[in-house]
PDB file of N, CA and C in Angstrom:
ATOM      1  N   UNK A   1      39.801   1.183  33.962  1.00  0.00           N
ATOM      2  CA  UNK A   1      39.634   0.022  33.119  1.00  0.00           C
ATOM      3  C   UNK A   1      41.014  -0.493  32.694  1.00  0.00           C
ATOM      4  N   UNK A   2      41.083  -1.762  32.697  1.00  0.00           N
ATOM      5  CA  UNK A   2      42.392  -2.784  32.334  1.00  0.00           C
ATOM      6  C   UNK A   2      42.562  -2.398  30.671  1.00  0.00           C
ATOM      7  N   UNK A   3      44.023  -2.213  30.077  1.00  0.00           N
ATOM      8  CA  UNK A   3      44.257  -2.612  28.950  1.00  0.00           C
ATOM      9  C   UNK A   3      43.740  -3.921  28.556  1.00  0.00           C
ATOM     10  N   UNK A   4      43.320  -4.019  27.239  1.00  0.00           N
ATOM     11  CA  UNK A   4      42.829  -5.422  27.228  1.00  0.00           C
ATOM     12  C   UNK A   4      43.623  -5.604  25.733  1.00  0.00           C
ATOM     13  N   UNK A   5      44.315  -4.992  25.675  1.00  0.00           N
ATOM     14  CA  UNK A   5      44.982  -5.071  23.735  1.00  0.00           C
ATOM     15  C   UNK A   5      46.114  -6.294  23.673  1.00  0.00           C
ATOM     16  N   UNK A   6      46.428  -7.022  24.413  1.00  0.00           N
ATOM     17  CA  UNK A   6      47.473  -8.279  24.009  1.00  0.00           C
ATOM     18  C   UNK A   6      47.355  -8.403  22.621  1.00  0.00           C
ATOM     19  N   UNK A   7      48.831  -9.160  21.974  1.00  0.00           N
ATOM     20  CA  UNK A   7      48.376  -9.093  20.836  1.00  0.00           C
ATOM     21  C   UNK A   7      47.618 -10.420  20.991  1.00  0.00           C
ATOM     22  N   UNK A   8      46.929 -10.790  19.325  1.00  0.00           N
ATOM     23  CA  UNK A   8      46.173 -11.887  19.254  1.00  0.00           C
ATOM     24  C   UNK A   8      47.187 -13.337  18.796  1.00  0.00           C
ATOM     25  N   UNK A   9      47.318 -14.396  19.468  1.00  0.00           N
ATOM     26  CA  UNK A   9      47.739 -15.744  19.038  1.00  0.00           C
ATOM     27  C   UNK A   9      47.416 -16.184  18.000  1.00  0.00           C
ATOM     28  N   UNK A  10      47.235 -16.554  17.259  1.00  0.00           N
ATOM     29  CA  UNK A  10      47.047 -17.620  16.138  1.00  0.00           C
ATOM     30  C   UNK A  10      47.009 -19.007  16.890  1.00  0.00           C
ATOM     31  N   UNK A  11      46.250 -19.349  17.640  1.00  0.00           N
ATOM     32  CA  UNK A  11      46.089 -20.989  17.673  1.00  0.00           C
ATOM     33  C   UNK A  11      46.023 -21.550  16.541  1.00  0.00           C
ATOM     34  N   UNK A  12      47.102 -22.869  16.746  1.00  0.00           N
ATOM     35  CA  UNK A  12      47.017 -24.433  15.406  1.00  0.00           C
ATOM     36  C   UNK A  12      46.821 -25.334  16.350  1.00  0.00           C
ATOM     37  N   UNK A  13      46.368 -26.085  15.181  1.00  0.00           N
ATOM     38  CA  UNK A  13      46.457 -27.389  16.178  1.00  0.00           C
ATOM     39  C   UNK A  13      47.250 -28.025  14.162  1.00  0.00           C
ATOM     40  N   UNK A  14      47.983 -29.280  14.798  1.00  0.00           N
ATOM     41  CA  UNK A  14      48.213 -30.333  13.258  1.00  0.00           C
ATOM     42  C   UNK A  14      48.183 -31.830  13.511  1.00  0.00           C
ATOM     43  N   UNK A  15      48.699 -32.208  12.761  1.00  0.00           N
ATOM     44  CA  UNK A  15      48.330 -33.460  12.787  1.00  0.00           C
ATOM     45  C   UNK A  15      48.876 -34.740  11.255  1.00  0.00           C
ATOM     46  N   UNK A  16      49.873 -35.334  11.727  1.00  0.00           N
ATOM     47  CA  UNK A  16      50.391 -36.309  10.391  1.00  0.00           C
ATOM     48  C   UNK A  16      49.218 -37.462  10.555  1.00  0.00           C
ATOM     49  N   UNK A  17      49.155 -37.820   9.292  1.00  0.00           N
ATOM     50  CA  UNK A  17      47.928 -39.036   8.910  1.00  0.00           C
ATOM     51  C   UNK A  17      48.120 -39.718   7.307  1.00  0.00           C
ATOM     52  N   UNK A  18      48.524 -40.603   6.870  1.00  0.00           N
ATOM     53  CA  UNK A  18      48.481 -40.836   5.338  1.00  0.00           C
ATOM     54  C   UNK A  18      49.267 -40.453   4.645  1.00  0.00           C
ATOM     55  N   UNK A  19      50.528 -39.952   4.832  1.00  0.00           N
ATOM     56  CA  UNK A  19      51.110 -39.360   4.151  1.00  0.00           C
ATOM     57  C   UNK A  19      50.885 -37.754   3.916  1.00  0.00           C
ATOM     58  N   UNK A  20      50.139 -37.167   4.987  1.00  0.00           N
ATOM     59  CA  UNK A  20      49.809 -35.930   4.795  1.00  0.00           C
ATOM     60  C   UNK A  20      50.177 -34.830   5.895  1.00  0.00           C
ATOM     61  N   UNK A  21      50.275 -33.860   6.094  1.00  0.00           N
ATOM     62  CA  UNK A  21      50.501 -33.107   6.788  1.00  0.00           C
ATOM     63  C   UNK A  21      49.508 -32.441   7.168  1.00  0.00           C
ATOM     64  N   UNK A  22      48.398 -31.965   8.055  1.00  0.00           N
ATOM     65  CA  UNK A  22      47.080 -31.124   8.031  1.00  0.00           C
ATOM     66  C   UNK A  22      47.148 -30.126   9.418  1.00  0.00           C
ATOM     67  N   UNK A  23      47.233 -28.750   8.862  1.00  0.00           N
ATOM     68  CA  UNK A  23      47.816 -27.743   9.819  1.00  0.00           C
ATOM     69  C   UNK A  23      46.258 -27.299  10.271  1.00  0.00           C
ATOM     70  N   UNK A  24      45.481 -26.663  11.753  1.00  0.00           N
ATOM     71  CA  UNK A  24      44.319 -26.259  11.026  1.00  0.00           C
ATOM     72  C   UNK A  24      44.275 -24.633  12.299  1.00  0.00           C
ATOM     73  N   UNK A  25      44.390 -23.663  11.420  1.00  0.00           N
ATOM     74  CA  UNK A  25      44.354 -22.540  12.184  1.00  0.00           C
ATOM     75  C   UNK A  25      43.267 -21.470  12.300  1.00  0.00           C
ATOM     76  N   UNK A  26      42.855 -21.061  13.583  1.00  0.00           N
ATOM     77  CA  UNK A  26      41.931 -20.478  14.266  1.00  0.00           C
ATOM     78  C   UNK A  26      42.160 -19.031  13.826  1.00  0.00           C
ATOM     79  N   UNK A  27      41.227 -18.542  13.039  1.00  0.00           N
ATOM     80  CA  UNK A  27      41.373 -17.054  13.116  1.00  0.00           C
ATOM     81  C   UNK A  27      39.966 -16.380  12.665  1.00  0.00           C
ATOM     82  N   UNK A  28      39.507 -16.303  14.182  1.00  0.00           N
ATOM     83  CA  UNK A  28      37.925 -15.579  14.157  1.00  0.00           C
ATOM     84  C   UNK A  28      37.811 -14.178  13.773  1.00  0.00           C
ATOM     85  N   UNK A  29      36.481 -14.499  13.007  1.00  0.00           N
ATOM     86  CA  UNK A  29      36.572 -12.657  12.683  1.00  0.00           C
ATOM     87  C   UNK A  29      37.049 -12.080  11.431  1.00  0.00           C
ATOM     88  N   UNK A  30      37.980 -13.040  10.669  1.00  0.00           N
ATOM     89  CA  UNK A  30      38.758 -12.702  10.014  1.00  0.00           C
ATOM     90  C   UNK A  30      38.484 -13.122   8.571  1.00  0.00           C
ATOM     91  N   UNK A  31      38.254 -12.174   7.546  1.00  0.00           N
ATOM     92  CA  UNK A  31      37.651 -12.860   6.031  1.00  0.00           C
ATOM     93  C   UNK A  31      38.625 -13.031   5.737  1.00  0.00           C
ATOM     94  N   UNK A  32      37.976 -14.138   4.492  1.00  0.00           N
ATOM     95  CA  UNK A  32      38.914 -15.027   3.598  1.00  0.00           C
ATOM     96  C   UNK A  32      40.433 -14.021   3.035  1.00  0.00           C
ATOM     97  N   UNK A  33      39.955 -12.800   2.062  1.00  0.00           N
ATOM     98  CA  UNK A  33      40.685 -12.289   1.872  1.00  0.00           C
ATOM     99  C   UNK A  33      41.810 -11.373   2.035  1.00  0.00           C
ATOM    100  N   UNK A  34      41.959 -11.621   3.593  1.00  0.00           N
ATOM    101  CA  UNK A  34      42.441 -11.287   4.687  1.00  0.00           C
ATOM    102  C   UNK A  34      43.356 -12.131   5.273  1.00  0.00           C
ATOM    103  N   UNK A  35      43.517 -13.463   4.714  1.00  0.00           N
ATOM    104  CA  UNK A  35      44.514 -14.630   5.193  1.00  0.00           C
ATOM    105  C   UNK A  35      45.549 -14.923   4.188  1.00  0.00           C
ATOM    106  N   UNK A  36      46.945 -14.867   4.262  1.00  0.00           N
ATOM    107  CA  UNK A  36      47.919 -14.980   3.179  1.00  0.00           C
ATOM    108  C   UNK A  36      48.298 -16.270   3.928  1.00  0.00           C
ATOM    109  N   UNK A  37      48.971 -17.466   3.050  1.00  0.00           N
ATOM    110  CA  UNK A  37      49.495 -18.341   3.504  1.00  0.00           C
ATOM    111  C   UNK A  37      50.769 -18.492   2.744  1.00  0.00           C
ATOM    112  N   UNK A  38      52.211 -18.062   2.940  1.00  0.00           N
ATOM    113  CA  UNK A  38      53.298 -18.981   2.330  1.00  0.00           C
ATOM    114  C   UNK A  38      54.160 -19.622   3.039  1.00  0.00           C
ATOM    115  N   UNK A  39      54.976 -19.758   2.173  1.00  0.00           N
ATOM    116  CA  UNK A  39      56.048 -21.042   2.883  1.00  0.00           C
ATOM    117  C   UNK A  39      57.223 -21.223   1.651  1.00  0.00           C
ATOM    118  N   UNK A  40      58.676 -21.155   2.649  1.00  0.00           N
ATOM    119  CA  UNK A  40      59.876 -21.135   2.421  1.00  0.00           C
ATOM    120  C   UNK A  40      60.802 -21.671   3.044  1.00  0.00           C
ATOM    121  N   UNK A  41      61.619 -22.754   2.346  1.00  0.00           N
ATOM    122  CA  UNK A  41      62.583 -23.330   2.950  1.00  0.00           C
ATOM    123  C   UNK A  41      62.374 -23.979   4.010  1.00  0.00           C
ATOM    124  N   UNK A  42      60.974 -24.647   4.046  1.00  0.00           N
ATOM    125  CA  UNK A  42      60.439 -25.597   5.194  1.00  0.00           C
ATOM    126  C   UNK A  42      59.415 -24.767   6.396  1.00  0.00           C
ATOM    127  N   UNK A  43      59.001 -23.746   6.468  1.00  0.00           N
ATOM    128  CA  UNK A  43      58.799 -23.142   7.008  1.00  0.00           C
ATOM    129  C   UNK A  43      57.377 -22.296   6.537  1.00  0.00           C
ATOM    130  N   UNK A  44      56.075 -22.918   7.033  1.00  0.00           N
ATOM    131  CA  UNK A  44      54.752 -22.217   6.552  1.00  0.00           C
ATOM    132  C   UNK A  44      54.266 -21.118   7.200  1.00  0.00           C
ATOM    133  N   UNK A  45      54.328 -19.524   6.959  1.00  0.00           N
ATOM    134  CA  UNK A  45      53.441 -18.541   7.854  1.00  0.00           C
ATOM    135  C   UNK A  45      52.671 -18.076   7.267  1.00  0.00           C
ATOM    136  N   UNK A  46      51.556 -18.220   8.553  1.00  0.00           N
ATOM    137  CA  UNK A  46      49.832 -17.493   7.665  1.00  0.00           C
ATOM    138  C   UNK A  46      49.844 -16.187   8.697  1.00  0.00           C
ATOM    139  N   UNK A  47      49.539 -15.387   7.909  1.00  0.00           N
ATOM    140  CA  UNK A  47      49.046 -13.814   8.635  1.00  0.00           C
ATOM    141  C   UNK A  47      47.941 -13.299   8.105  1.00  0.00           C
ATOM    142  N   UNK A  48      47.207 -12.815   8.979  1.00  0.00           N
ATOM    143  CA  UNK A  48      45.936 -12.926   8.614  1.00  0.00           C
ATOM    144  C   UNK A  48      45.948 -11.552   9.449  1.00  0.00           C
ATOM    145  N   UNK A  49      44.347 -10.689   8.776  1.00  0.00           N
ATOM    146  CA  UNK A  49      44.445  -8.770   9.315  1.00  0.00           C
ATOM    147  C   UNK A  49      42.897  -9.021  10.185  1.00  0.00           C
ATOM    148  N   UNK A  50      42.912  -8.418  11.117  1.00  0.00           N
ATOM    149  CA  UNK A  50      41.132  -7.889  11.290  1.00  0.00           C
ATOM    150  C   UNK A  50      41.241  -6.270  11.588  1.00  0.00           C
ATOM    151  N   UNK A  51      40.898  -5.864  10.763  1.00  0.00           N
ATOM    152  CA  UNK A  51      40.685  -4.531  10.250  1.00  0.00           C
ATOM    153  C   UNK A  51      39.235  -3.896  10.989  1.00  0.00           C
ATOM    154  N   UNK A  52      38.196  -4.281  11.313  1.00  0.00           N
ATOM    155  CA  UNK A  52      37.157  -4.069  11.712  1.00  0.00           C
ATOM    156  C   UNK A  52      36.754  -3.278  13.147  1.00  0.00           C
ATOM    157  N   UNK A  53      37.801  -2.832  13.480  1.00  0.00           N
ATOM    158  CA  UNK A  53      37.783  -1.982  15.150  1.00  0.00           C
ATOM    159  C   UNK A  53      37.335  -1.422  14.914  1.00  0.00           C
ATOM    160  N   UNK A  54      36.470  -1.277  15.983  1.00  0.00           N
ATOM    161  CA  UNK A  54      35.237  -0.137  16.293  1.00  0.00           C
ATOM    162  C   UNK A  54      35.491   1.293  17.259  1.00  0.00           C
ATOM    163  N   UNK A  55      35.393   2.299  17.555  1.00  0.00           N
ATOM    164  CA  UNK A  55      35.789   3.233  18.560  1.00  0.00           C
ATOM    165  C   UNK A  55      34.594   3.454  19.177  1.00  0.00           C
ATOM    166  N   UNK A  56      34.655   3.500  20.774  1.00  0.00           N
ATOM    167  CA  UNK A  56      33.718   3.533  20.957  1.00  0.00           C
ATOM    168  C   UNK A  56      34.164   3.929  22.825  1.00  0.00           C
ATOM    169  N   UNK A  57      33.478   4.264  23.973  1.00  0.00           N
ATOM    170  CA  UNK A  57      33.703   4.601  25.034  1.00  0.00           C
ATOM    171  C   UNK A  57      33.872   2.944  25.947  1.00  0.00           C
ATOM    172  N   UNK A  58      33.385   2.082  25.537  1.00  0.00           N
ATOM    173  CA  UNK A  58      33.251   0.584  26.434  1.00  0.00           C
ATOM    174  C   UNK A  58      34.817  -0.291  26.318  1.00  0.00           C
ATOM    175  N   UNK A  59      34.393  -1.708  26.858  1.00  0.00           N
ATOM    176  CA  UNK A  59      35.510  -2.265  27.072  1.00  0.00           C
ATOM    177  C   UNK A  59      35.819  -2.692  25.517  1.00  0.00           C
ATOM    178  N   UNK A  60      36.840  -3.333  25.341  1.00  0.00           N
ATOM    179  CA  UNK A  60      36.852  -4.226  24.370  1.00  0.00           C
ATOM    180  C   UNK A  60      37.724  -5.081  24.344  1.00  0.00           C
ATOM    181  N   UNK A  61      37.662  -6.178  24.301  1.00  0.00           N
ATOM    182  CA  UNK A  61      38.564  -7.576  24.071  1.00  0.00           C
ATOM    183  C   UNK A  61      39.421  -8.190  23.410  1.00  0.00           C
ATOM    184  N   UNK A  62      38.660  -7.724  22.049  1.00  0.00           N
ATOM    185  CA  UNK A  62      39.255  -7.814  21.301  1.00  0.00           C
ATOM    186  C   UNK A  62      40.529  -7.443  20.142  1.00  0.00           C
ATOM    187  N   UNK A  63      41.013  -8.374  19.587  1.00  0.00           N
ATOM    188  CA  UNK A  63      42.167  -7.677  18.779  1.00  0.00           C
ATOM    189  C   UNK A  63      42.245  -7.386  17.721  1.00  0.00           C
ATOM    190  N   UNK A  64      42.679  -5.989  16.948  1.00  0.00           N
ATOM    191  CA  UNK A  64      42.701  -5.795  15.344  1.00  0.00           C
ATOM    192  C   UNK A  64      44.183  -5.771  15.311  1.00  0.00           C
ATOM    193  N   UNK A  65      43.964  -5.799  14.148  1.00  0.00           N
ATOM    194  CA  UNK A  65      45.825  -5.567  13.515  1.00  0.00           C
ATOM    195  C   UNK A  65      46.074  -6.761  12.566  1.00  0.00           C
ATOM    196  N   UNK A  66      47.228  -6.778  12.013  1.00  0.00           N
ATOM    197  CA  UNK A  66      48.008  -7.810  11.487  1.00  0.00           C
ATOM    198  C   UNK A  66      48.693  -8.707  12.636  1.00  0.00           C
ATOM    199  N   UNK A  67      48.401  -9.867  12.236  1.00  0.00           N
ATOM    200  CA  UNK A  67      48.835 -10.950  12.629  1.00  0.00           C
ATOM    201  C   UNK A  67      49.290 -12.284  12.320  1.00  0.00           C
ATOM    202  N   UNK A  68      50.713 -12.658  12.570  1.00  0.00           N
ATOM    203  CA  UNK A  68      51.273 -14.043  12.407  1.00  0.00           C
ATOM    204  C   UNK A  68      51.727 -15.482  13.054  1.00  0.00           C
ATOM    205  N   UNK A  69      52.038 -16.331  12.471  1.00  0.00           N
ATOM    206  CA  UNK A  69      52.267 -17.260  12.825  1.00  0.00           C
ATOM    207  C   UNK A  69      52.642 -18.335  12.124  1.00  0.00           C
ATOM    208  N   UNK A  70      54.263 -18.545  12.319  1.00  0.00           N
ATOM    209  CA  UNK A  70      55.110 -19.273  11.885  1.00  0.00           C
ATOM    210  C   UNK A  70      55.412 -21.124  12.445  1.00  0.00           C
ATOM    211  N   UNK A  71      55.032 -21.821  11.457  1.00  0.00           N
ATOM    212  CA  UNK A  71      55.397 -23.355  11.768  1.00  0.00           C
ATOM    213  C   UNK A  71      56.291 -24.504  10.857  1.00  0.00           C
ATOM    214  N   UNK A  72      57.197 -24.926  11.411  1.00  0.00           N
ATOM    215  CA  UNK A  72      58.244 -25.673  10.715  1.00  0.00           C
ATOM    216  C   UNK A  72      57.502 -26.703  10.184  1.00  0.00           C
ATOM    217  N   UNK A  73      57.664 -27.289   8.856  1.00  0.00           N
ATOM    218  CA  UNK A  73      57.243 -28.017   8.042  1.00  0.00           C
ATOM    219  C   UNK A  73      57.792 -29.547   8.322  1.00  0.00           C
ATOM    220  N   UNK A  74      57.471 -30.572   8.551  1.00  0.00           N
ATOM    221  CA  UNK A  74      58.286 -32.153   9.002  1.00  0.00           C
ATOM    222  C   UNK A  74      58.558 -32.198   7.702  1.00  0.00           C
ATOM    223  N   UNK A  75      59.754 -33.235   7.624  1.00  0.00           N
ATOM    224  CA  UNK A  75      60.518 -33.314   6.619  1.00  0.00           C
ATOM    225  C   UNK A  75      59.730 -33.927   5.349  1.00  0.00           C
ATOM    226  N   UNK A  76      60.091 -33.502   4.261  1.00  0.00           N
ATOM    227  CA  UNK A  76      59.373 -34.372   3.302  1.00  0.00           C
ATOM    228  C   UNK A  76      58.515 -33.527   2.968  1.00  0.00           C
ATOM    229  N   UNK A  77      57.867 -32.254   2.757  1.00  0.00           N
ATOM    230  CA  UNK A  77      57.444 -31.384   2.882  1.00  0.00           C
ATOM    231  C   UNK A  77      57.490 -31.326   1.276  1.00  0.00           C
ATOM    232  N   UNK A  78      56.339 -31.528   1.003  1.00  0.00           N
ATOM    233  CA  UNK A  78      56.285 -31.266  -0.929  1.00  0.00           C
ATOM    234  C   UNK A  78      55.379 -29.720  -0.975  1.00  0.00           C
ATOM    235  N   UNK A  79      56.477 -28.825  -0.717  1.00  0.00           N
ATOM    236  CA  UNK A  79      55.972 -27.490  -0.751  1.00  0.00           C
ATOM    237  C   UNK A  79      55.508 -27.094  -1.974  1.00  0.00           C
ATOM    238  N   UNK A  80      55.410 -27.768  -3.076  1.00  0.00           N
ATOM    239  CA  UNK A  80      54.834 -27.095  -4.359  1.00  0.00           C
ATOM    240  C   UNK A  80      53.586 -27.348  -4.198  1.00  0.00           C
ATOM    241  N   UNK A  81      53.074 -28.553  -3.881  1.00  0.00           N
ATOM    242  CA  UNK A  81      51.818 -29.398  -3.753  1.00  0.00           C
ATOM    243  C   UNK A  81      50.696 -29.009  -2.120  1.00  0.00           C
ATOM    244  N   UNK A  82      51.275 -27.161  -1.755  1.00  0.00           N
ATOM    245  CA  UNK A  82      50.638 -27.361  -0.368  1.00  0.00           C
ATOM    246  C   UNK A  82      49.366 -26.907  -0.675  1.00  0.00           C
ATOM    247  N   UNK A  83      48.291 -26.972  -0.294  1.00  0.00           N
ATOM    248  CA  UNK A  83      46.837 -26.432  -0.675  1.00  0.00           C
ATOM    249  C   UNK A  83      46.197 -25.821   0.964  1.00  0.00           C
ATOM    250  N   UNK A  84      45.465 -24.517   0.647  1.00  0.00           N
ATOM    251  CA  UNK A  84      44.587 -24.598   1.910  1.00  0.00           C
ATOM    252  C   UNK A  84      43.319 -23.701   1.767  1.00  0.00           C
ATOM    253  N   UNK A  85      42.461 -24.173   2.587  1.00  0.00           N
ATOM    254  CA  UNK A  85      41.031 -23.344   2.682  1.00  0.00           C
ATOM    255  C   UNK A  85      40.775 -23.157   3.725  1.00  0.00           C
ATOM    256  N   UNK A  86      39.406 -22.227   3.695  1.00  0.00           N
ATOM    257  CA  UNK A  86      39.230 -21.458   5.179  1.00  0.00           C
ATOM    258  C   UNK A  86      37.677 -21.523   5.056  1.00  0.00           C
ATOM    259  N   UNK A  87      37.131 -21.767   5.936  1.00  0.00           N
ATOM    260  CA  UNK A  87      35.656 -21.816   6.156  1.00  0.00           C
ATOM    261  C   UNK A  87      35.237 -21.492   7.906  1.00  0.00           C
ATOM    262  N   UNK A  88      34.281 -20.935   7.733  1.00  0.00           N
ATOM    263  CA  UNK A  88      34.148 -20.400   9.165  1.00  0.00           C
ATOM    264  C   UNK A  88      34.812 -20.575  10.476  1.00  0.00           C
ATOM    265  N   UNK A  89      35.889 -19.453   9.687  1.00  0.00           N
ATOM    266  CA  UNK A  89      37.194 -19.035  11.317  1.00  0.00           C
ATOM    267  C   UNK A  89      38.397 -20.200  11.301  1.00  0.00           C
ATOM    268  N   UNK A  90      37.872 -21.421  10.477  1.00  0.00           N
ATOM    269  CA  UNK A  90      39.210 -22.185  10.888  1.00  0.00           C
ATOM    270  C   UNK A  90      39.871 -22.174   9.383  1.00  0.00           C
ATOM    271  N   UNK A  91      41.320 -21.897   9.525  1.00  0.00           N
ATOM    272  CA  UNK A  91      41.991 -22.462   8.047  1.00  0.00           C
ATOM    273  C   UNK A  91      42.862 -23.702   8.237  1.00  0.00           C
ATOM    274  N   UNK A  92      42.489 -24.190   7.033  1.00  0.00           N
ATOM    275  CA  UNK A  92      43.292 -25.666   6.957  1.00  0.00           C
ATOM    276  C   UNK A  92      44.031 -25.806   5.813  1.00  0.00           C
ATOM    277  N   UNK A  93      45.350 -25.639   6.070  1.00  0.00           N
ATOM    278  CA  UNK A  93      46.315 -26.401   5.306  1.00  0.00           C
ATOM    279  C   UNK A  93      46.702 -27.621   5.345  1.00  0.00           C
ATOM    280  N   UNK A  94      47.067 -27.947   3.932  1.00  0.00           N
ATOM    281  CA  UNK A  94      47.107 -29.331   3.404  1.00  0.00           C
ATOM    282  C   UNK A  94      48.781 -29.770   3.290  1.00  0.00           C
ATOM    283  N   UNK A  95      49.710 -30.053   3.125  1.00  0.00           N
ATOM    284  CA  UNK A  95      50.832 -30.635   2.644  1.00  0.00           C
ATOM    285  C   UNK A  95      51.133 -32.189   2.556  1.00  0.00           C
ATOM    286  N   UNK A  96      51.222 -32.514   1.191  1.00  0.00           N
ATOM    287  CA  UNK A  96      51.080 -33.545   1.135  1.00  0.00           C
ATOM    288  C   UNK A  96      52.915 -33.614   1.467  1.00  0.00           C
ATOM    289  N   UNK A  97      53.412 -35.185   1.898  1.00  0.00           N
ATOM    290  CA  UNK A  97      54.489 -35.606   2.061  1.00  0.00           C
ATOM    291  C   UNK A  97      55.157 -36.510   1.143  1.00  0.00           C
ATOM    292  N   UNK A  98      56.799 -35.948   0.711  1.00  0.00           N
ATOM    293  CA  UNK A  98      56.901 -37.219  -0.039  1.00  0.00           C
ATOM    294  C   UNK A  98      57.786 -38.187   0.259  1.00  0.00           C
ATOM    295  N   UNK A  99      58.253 -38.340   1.809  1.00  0.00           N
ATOM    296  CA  UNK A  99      58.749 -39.379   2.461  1.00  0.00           C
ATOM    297  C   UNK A  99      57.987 -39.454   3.725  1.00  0.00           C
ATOM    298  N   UNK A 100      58.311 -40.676   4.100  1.00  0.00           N
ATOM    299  CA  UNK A 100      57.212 -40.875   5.968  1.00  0.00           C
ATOM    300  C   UNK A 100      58.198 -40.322   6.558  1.00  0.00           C
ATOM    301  N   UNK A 101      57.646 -39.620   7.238  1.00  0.00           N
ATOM    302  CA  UNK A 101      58.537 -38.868   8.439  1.00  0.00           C
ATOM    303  C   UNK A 101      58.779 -39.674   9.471  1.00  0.00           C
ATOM    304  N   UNK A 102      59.833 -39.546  10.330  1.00  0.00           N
ATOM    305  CA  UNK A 102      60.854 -40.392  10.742  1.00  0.00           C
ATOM    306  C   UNK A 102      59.734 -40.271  12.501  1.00  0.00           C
ATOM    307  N   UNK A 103      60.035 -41.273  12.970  1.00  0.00           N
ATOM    308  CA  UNK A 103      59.104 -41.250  14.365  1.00  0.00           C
ATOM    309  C   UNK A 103      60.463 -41.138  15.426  1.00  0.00           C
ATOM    310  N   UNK A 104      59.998 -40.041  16.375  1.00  0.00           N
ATOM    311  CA  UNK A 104      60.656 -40.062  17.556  1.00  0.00           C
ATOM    312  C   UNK A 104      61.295 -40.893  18.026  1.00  0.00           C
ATOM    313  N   UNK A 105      62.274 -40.851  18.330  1.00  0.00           N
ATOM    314  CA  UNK A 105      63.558 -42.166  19.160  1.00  0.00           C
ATOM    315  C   UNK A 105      64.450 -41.577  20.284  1.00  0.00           C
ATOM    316  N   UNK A 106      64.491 -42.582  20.967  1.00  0.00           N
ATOM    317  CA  UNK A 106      65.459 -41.765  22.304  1.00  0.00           C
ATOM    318  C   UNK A 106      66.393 -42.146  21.925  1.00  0.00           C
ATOM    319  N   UNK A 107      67.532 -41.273  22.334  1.00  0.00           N
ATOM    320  CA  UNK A 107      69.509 -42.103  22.387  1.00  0.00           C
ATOM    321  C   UNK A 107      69.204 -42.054  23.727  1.00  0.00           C
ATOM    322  N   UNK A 108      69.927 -43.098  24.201  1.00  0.00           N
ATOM    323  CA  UNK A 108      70.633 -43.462  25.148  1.00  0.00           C
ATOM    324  C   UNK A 108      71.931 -42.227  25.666  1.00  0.00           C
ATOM    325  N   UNK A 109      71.776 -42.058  26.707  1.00  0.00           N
ATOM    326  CA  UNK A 109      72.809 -41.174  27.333  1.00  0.00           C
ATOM    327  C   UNK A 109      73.649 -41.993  28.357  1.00  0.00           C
ATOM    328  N   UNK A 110      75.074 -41.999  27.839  1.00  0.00           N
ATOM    329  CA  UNK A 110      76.051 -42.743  28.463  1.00  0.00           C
ATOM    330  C   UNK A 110      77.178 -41.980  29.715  1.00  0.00           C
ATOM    331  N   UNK A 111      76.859 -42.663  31.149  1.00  0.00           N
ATOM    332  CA  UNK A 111      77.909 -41.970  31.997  1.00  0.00           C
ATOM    333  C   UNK A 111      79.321 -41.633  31.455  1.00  0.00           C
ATOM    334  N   UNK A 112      80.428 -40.578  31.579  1.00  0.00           N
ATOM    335  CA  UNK A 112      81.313 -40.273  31.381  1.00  0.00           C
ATOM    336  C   UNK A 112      81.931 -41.000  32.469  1.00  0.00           C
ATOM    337  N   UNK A 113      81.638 -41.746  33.187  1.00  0.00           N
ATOM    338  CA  UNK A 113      82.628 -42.018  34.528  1.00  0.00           C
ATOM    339  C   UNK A 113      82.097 -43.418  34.597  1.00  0.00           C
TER     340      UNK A 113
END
């Protein structure tokens, strides 16, 4: 039988809208009180435990342990004001913004010759 223990990802998905920031992360399996969310110096990580492994002779897929996942905050980031909840498997953080974040721009790249 194959190892099957990788660790587990934290899928996000986010998304700017309104002046808001909305992070929303996947973590099945995993109770509420089991998800820490902070954030420092621009920088939000949620780690979240599944404690619940079973022993047993069969395969298994799945992953226990502690687990993280770190995401840079867009600028403007009113980290006092971040809020988040969790309802079946997905958590969603909130950050509200207190400037519009700046939209992508190309420079121009100029031949040396």
């Amino acid at each position: 039988m194959n190892d099957m223990s990788d660790a587990w990802d934290i899928k996000v998905e986010d998304d700017i809208a309104d002046g808001t920031y909305k992070l929303h992360a996947e973590l099945p399996g995993v109770d509420a009180e089991d998800v820490d969310v902070t954030v420092h110096d621009g920088v939000l990580t949620i780690t979240a435990e599944r404690t619940d492994e079973k022993v047993s002779h069969g395969r298994s897929e799945f992953s226990y342990g502690s687990f993280a996942r770190s995401v840079t905050l867009p600028s403007g980031a009113d980290e006092a004001a971040i809020t988040a909840s969790y309802d079946k498997g997905i958590l969603t953080v909130t950050v509200p913004l207190e400037e519009p974040v700046t939209p992508e721009r190309h420079v121009a790249v100029e031949s040396a010759g």
